[in-house]
Protein backbone atom coordinates (compact mmCIF):
# COMPACT_ATOMS: atom_id res chain seq x y z
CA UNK A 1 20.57 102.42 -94.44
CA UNK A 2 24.28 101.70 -94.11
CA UNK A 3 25.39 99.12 -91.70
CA UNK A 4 27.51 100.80 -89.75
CA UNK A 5 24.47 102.93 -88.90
CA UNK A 6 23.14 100.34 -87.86
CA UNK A 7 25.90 99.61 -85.50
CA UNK A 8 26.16 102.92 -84.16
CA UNK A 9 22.25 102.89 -82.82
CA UNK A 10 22.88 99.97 -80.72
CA UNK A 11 22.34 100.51 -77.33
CA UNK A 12 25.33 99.81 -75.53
CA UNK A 13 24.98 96.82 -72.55
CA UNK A 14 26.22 97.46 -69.30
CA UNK A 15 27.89 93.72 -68.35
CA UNK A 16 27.93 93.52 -64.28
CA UNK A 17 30.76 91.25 -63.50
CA UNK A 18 30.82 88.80 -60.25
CA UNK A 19 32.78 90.90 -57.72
CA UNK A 20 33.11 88.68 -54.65
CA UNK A 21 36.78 88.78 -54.63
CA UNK A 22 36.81 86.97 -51.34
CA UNK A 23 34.39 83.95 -52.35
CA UNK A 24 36.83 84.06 -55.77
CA UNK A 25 39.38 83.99 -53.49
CA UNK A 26 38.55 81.13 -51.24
CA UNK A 27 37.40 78.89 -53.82
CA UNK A 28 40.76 79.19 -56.03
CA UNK A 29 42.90 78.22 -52.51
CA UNK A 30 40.50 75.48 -51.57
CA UNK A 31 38.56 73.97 -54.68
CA UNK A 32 40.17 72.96 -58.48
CA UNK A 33 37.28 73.93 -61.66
CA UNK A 34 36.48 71.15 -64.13
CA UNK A 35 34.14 72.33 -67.07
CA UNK A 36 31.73 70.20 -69.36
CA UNK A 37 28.27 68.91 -69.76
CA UNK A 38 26.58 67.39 -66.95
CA UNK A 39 25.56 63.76 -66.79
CA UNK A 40 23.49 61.53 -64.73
CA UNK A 41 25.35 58.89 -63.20
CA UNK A 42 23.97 55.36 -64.83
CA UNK A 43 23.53 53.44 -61.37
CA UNK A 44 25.00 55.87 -58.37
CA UNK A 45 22.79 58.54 -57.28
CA UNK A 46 25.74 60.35 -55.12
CA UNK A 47 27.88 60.77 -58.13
CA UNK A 48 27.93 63.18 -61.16
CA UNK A 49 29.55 62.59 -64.42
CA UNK A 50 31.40 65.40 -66.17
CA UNK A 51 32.04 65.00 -70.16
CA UNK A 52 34.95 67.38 -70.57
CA UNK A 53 34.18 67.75 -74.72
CA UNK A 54 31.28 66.15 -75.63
CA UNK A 55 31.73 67.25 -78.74
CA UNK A 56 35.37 66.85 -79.27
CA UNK A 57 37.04 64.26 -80.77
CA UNK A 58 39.34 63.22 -77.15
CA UNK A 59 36.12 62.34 -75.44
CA UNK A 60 37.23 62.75 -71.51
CA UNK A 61 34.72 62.50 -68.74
CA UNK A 62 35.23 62.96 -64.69
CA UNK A 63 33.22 60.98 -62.20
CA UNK A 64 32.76 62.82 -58.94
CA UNK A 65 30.86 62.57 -55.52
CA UNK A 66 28.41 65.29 -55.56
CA UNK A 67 29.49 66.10 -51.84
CA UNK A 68 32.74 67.45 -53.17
CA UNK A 69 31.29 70.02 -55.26
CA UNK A 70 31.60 73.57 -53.58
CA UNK A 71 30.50 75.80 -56.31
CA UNK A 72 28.80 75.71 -59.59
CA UNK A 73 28.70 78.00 -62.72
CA UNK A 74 26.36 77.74 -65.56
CA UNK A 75 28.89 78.09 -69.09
CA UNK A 76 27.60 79.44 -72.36
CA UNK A 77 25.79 76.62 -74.33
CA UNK A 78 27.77 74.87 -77.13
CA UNK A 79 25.67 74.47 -80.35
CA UNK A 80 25.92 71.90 -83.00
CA UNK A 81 25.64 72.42 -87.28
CA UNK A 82 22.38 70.37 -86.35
CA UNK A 83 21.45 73.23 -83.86
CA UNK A 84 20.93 71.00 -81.07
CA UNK A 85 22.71 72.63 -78.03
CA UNK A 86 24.82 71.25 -75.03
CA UNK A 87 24.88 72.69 -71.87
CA UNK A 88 27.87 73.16 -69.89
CA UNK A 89 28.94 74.24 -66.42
CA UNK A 90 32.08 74.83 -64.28
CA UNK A 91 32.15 72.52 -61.25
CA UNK A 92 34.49 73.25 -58.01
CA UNK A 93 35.51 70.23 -56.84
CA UNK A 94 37.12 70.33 -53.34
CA UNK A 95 41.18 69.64 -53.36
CA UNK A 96 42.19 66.01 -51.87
CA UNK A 97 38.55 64.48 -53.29
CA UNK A 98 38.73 60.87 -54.93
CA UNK A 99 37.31 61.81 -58.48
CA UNK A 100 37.75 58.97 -61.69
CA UNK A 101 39.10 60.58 -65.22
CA UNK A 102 38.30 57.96 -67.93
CA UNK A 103 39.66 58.36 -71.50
CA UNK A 104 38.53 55.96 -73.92
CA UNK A 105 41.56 54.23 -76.36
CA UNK A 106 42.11 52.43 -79.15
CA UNK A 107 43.68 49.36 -78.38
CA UNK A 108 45.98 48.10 -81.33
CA UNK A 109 49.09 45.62 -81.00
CA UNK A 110 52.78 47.19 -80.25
C-alpha cells in the first residue's frame, strides 16, 4: 500500500472555530493576552506567575493578581526531546492592572 493511499482514506476533521465575535471583541478593547506556563505563586495565594518560555533560553515570567484575569485559553502543550510536556495557556489580563515582568541578567562589569 502506497502512502499517499494512505493519505487519501483519511477522514477529513471538521475544526469548529470559537465564533463569539462579540466576547472576541470585548476582550481585545478591554483586556491585553500574555501566553506561557502557569505557576504557583511561592508565598501569595492571590497572585499567578506566568513563565513566558520556559523553555527558551530569555527566561521571562509575569506576576499577576488573579483578579485581573478576564479570560483564559488552554494553548497546545510544548514537548521536550525528554518527552516531558509543558502546559501553556493564554491569560487576559485587564488593561491599567499592576502586573511585575522579571527578566533574569547577567551581571558583568562595564
Amino acid at each position: 500500500m502506497s502512502i499517499m493511499h494512505f493519505l487519501e482514506t483519511i477522514p477529513k476533521l471538521e475544526i469548529v472555530s470559537f465564533t463569539d465575535t462579540d466576547r472576541i471583541r470585548m476582550l481585545k478593547k478591554n483586556h491585553l493576552p500574555f501566553c506561557g506556563t502557569p505557576k504557583k505563586h511561592p508565598y501569595d495565594g492571590e497572585k499567578i506567575f506566568l513563565l513566558a518560555d520556559p523553555q527558551g533560553c530569555d527566561p521571562i515570567y509575569y506576576d499577576f493578581h488573579i483578579k485581573d484575569i478576564a479570560f483564559v485559553e488552554e494553548l497546545p502543550k510544548i514537548v521536550d526531546i525528554d518527552g516531558r510536556t509543558v502546559s501553556r495557556i493564554r491569560l487576559w489580563i485587564r488593561r491599567g492592572s499592576i502586573a511585575t515582568r522579571c527578566t533574569p541578567f547577567l551581571v558583568e562589569g562595564f
